[in-house]
Structures are given as C-alpha cells and as structure tokens.
C-alpha atoms as a PDB file:
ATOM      1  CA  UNK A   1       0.000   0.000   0.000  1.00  0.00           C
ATOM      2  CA  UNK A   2       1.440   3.608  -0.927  1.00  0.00           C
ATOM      3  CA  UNK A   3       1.297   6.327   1.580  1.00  0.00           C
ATOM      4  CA  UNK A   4      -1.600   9.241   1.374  1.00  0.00           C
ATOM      5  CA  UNK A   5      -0.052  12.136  -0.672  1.00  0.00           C
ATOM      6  CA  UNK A   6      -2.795  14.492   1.309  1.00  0.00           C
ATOM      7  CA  UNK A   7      -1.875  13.822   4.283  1.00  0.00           C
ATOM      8  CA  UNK A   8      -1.933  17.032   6.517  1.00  0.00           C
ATOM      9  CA  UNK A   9       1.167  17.329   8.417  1.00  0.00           C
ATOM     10  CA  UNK A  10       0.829  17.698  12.100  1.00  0.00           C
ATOM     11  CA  UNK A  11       2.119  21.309  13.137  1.00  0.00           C
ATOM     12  CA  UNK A  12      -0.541  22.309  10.614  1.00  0.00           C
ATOM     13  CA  UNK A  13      -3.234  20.449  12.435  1.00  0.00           C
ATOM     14  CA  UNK A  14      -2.186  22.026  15.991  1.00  0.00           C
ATOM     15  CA  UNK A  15      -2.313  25.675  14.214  1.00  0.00           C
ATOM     16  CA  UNK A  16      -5.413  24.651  13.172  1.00  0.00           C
ATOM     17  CA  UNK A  17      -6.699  23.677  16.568  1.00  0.00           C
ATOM     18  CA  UNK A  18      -4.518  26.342  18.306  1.00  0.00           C
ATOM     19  CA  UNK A  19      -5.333  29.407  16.770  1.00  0.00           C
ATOM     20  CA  UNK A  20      -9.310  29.327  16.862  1.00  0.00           C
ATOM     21  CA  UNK A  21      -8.751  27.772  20.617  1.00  0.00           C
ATOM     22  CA  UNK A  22      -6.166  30.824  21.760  1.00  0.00           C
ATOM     23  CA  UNK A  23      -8.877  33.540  20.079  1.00  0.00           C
ATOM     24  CA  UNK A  24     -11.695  32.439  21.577  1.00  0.00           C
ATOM     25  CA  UNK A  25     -10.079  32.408  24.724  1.00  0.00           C
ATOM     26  CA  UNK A  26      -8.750  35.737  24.484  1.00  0.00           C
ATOM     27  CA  UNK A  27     -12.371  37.069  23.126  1.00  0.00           C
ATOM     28  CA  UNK A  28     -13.985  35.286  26.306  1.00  0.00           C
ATOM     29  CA  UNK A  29     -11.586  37.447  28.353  1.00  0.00           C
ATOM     30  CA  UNK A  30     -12.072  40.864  26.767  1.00  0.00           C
ATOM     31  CA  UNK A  31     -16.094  40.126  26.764  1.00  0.00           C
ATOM     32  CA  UNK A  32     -15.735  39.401  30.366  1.00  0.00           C
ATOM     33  CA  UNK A  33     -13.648  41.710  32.008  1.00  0.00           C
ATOM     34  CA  UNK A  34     -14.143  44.754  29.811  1.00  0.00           C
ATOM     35  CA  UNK A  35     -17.482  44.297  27.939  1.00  0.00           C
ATOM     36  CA  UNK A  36     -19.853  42.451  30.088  1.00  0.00           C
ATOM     37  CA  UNK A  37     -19.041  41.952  33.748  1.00  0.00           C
ATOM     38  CA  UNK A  38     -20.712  39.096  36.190  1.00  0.00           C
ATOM     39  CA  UNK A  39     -21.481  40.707  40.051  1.00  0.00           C
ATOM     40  CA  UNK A  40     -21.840  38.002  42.138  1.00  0.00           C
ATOM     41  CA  UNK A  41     -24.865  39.643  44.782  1.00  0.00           C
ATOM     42  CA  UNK A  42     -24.054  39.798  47.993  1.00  0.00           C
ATOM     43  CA  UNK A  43     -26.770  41.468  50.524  1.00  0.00           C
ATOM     44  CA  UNK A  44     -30.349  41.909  50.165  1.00  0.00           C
ATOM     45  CA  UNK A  45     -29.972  45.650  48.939  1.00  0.00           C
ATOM     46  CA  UNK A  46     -32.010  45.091  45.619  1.00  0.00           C
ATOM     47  CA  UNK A  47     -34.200  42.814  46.638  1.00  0.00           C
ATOM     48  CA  UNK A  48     -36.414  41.970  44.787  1.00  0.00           C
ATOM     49  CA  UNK A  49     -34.924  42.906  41.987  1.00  0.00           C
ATOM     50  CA  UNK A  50     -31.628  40.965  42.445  1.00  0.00           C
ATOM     51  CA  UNK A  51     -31.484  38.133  45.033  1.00  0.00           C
ATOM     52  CA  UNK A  52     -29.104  37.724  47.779  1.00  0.00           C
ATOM     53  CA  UNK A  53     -26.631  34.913  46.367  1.00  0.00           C
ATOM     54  CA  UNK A  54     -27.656  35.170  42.731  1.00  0.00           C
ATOM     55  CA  UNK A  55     -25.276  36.588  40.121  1.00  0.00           C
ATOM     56  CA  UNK A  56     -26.445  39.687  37.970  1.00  0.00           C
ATOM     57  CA  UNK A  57     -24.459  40.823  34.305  1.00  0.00           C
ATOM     58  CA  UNK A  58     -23.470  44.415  34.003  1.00  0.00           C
ATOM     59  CA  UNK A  59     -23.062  45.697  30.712  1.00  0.00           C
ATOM     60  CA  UNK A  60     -19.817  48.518  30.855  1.00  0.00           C
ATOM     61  CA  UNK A  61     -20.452  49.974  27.367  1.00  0.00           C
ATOM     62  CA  UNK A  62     -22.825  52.549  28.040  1.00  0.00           C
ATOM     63  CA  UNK A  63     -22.939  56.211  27.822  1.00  0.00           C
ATOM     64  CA  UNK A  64     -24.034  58.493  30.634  1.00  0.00           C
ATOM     65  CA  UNK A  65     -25.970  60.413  28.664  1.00  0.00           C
ATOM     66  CA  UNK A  66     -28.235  57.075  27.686  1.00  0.00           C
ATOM     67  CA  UNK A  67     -28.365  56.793  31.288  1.00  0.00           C
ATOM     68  CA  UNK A  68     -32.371  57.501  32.690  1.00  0.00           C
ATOM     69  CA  UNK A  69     -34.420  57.357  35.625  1.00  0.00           C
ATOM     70  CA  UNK A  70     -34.921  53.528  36.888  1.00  0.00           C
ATOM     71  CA  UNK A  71     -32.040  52.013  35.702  1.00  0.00           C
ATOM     72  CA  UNK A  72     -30.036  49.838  37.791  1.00  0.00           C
ATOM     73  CA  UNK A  73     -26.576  50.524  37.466  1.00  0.00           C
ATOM     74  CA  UNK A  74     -22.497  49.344  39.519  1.00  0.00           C
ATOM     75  CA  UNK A  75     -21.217  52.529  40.521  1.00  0.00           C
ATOM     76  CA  UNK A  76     -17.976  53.116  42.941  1.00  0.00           C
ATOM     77  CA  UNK A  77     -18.927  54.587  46.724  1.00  0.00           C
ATOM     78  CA  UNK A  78     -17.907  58.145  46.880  1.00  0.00           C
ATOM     79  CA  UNK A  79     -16.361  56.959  50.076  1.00  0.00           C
ATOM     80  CA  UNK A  80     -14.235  54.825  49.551  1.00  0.00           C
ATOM     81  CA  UNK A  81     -13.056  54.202  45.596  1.00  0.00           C
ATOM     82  CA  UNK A  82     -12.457  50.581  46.281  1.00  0.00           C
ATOM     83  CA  UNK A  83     -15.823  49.863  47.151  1.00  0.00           C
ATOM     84  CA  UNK A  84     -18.888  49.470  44.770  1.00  0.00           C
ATOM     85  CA  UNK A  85     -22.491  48.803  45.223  1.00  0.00           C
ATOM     86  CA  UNK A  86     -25.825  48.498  43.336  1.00  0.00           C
ATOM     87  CA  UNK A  87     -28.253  50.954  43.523  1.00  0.00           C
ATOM     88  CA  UNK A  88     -30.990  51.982  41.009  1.00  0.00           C
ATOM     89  CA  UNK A  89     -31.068  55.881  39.377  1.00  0.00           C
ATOM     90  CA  UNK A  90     -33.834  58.048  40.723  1.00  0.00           C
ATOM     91  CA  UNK A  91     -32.445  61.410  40.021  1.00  0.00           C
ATOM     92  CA  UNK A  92     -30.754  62.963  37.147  1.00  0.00           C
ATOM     93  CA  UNK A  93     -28.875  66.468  36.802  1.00  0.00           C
ATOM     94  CA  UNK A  94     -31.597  69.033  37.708  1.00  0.00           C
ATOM     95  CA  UNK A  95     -34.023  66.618  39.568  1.00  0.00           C
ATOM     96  CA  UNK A  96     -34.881  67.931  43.276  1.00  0.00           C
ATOM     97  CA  UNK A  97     -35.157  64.634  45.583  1.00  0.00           C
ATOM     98  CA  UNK A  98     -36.666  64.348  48.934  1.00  0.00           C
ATOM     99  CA  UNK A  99     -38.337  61.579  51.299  1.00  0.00           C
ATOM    100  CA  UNK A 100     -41.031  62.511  53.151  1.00  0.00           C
ATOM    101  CA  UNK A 101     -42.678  59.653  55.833  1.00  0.00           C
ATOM    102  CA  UNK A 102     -40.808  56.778  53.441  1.00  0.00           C
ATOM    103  CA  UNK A 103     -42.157  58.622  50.000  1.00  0.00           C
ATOM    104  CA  UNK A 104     -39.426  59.105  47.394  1.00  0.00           C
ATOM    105  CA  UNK A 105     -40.394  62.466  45.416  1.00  0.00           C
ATOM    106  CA  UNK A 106     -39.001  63.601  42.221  1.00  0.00           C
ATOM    107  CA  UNK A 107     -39.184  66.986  41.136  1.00  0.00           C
ATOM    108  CA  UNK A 108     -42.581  67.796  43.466  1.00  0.00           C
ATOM    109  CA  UNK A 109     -43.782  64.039  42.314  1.00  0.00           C
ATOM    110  CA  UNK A 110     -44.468  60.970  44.320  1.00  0.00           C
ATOM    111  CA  UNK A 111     -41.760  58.339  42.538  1.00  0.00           C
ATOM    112  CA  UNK A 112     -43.324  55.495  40.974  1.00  0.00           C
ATOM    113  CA  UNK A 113     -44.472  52.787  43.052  1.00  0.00           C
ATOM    114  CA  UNK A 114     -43.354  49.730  40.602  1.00  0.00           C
ATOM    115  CA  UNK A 115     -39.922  51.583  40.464  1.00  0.00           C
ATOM    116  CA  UNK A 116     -39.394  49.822  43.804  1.00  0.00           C
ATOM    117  CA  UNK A 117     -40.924  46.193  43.749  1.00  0.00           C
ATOM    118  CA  UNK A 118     -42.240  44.898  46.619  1.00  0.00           C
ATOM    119  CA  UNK A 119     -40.647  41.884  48.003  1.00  0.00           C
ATOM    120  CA  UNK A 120     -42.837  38.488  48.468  1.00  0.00           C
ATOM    121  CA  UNK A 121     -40.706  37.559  50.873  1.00  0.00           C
ATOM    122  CA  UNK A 122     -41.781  37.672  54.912  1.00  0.00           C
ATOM    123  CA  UNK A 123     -37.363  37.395  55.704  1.00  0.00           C
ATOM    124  CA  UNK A 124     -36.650  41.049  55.108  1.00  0.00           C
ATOM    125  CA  UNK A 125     -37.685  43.377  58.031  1.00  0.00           C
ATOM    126  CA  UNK A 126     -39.965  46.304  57.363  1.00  0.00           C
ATOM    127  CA  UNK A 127     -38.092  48.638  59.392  1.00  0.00           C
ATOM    128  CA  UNK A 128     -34.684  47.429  60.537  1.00  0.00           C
ATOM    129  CA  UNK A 129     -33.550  48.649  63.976  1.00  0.00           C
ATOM    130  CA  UNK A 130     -32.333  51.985  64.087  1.00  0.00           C
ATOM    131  CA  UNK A 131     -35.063  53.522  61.774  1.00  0.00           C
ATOM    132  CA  UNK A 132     -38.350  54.730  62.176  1.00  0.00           C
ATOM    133  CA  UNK A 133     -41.594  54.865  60.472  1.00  0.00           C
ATOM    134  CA  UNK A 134     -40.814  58.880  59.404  1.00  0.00           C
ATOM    135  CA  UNK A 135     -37.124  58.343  58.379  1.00  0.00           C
ATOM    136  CA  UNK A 136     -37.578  61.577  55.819  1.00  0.00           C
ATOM    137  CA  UNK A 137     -34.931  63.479  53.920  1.00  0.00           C
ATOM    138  CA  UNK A 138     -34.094  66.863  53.081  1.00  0.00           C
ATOM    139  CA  UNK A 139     -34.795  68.455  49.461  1.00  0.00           C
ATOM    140  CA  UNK A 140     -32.157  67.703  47.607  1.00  0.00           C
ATOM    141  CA  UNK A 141     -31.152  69.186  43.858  1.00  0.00           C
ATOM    142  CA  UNK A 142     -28.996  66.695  41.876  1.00  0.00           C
ATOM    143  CA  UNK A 143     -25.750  68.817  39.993  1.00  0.00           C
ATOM    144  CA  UNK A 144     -24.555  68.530  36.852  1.00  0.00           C
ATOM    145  CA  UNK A 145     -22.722  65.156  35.869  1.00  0.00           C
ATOM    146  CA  UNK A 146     -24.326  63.452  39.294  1.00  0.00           C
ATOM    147  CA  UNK A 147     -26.889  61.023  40.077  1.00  0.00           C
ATOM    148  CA  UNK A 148     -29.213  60.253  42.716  1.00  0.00           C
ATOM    149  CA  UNK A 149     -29.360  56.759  43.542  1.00  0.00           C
ATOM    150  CA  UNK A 150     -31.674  54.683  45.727  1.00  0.00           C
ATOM    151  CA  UNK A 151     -31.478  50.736  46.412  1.00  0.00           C
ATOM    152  CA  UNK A 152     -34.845  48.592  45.967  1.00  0.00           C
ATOM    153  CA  UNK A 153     -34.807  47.557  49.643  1.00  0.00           C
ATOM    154  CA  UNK A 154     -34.428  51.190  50.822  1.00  0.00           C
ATOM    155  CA  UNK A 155     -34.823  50.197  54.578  1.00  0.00           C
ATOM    156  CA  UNK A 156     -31.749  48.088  54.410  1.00  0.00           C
ATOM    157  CA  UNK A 157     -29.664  49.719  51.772  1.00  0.00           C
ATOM    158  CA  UNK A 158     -26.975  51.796  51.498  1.00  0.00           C
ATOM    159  CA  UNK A 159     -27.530  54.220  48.486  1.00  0.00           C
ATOM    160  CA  UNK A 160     -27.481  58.062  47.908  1.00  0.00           C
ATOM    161  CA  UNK A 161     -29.229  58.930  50.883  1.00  0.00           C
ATOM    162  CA  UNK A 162     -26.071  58.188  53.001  1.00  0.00           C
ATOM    163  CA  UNK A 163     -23.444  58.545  50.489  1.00  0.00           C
ATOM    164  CA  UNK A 164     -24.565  61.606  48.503  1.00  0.00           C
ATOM    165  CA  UNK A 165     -24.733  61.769  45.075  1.00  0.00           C
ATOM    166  CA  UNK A 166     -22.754  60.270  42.473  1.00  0.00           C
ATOM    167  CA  UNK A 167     -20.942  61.561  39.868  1.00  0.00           C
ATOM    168  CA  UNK A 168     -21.374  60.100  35.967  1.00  0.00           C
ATOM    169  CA  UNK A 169     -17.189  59.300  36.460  1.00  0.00           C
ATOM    170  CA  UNK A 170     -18.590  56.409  39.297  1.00  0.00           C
ATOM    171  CA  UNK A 171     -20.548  54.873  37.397  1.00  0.00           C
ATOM    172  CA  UNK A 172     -18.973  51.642  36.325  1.00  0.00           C
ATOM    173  CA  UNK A 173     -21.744  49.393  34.542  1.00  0.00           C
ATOM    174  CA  UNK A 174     -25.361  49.197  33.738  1.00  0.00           C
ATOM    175  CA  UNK A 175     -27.573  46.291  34.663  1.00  0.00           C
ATOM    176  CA  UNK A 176     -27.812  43.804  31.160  1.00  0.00           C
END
C-alpha cells in the first residue's frame, strides 16, 4: 500500500486547533472583564430585583448620557473608591429629591411605586432597627454630571441617601 499524498502534516493540524482555541479564549476574556461583567450579589440591597446569592451581568459599554431614571446601574462609593455597590437611578442632573414619611419624590412628584418592587418575601424586616416609620430626607437638587441613587430595599440599603450623590465618572456598569 502507498502512503496518502494528502496527508496534513501535524504542526498544521495544531495551528489549526490552536489558533481558533487561543482567540476564543482571548475574546472570552475581553467580553468578560471589559465588555460584560458578572457581580456576584451579595446582601439583600435590591431585593427583589436581584437576590441575595444570585449573580447579575453588568453591561460597561454605556454612555451616561443614555443613562435615565430607573435604571439599575455598579457605581464606585464616593467613600471609599475601592468599594462598589448596586443601587438603582432616581435622580438625574436638575431633579430635586426628597423623602417625606418613606415617599421618594421627584421633582414635586411621588416616585413610581413599581420603580421599587415589593418583596414576596416575609425574611426582610420592614423597618430594621435603628429607623423609624418617618425616616424623611431633606430636598435635595442633583448637579450637573451626578446622580441620585436609591437601592430597591431602601430600609436596608446603602444608596445616595447616606453617600450623597454620584458623579457620571462612578458609574462603572449598567444592569444587562
């Protein structure tokens, strides 16, 4: 029997296998770490949104400007730079926020109830110790470039009420 005359030689069949392999791999990591980023969750702050435990997928090719009023977005504490949280937007540049007896208002407006869904759950306290019933906030106007953030679970969150406002250059990721 006489030998193949198409037969492929190996170091072509490892580029083969190789190359689509190695730029896959290297797409995976740039969609990953640059494009789409996993948060693993780990509080009840946006419940019910996002669950305690679950993992959410933040999209970090976004403009500010696209940016609007219930979206949920990763932004870095204006404390502390190494921190980050999730918190959804309630205020935009201009808006005037306040809380009055647990109402979020928006511009002179009560905020929209389904903004904030209610949990189904009976495991998350109403009002957590240390708060009352009339935990209100000052009138509050939003500057330029800032948001005004508030998490789903507002009586357990930590959001824009005790960290201020954020600016646009914090804001790391939307929700996907």
């Amino acid at each position: 029997m006489s030998k193949s005359k198409n037969k492929v030689p190996f170091k072509t069949r490892l580029y083969a296998f190789l190359i689509p392999l190695c730029l896959g791999l290297f797409l995976a990591i740039v969609v990953k770490y640059y494009i789409i980023t996993p948060v693993h969750i780990p509080n009840q702050f946006m419940e019910p949104t996002l669950k305690n435990g679950s993992t959410a997928y933040f999209n970090k090719w976004f403009r500010a400007k696209q940016l609007g009023i219930g979206d949920v977005v990763l932004v870095r504490s204006p404390l502390d730079p190494e921190s980050v949280f999730i918190a959804r937007i309630v205020g935009k540049p201009g808006d005037t926020i306040y809380v009055q007896k647990r109402m979020v208002f928006r511009n002179g407006a009560v905020l929209d109830p389904t903004s904030f869904p209610e949990s189904s759950a009976n495991d998350i306290p109403l009002i957590p110790q240390g708060k009352t019933e009339s935990d209100d906030m000052a009138k509050l106007t939003v500057p330029d470039k800032s948001f005004f953030l508030l998490a789903d679970n507002r009586e357990m969150g930590v959001d824009s009420r005790t960290l201020g406002v954020v600016q646009e250059s914090q804001v790391i990721a939307t929700l996907w």
